[in-house]
C-alpha atoms as a PDB file:
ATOM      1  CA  UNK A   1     108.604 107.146 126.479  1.00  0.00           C
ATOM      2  CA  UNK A   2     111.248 104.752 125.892  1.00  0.00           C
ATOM      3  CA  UNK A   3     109.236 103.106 123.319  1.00  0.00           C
ATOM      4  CA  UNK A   4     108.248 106.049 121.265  1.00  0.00           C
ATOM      5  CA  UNK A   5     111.684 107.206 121.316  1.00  0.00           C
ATOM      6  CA  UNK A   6     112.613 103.879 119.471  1.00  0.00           C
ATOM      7  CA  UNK A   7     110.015 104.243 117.461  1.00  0.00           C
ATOM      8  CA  UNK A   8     110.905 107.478 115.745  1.00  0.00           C
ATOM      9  CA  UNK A   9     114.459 106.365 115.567  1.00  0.00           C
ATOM     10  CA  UNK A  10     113.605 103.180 113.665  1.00  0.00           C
ATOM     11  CA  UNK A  11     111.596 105.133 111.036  1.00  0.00           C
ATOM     12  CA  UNK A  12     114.684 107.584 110.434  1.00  0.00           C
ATOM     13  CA  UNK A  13     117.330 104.397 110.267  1.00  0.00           C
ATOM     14  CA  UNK A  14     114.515 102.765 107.942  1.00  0.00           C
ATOM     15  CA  UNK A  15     114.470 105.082 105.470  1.00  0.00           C
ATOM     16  CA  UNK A  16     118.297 105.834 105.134  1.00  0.00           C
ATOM     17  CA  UNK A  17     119.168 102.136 105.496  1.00  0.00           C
ATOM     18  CA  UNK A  18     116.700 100.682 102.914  1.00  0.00           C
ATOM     19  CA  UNK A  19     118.703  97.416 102.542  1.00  0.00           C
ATOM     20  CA  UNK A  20     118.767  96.732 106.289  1.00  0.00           C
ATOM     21  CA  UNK A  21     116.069  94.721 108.573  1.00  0.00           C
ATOM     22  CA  UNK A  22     115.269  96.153 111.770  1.00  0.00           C
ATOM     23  CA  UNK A  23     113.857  94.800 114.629  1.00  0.00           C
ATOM     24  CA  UNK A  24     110.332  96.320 115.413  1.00  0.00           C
ATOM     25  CA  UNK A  25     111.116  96.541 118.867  1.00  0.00           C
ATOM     26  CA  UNK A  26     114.323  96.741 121.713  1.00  0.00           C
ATOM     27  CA  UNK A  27     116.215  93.380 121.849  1.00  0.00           C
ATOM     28  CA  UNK A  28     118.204  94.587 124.711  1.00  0.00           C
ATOM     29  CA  UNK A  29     118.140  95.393 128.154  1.00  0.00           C
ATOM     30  CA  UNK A  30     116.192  98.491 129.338  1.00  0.00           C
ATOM     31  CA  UNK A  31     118.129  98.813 132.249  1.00  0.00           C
ATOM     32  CA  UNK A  32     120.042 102.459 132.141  1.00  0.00           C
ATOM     33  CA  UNK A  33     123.678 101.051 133.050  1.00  0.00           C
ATOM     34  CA  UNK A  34     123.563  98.390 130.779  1.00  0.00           C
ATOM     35  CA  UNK A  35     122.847 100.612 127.569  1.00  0.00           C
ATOM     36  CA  UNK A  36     125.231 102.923 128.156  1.00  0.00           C
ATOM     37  CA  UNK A  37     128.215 100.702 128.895  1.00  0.00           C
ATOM     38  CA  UNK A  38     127.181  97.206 126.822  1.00  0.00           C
ATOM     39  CA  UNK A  39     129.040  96.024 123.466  1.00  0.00           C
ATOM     40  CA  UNK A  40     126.549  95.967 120.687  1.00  0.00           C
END
């Protein structure tokens, strides 16, 4: 779930930010606490 989730959100931010390169997959932690409370 997780994945397809980033995967629709990467084509959205793809399309309105043509001149930025996105990762093709999470670079972070999966864990629940750590994406809602870490600096990115």
């Amino acid at each position: 779930m997780f994945d397809e989730s980033f995967d629709v959100a990467l084509k959205i931010v793809r399309t309105e930010y043509l001149e930025t390169n996105f990762p093709n997959t999470w670079q972070f932690s999966r864990d629940l606490d750590t994406m809602l409370n870490a600096n990115f």
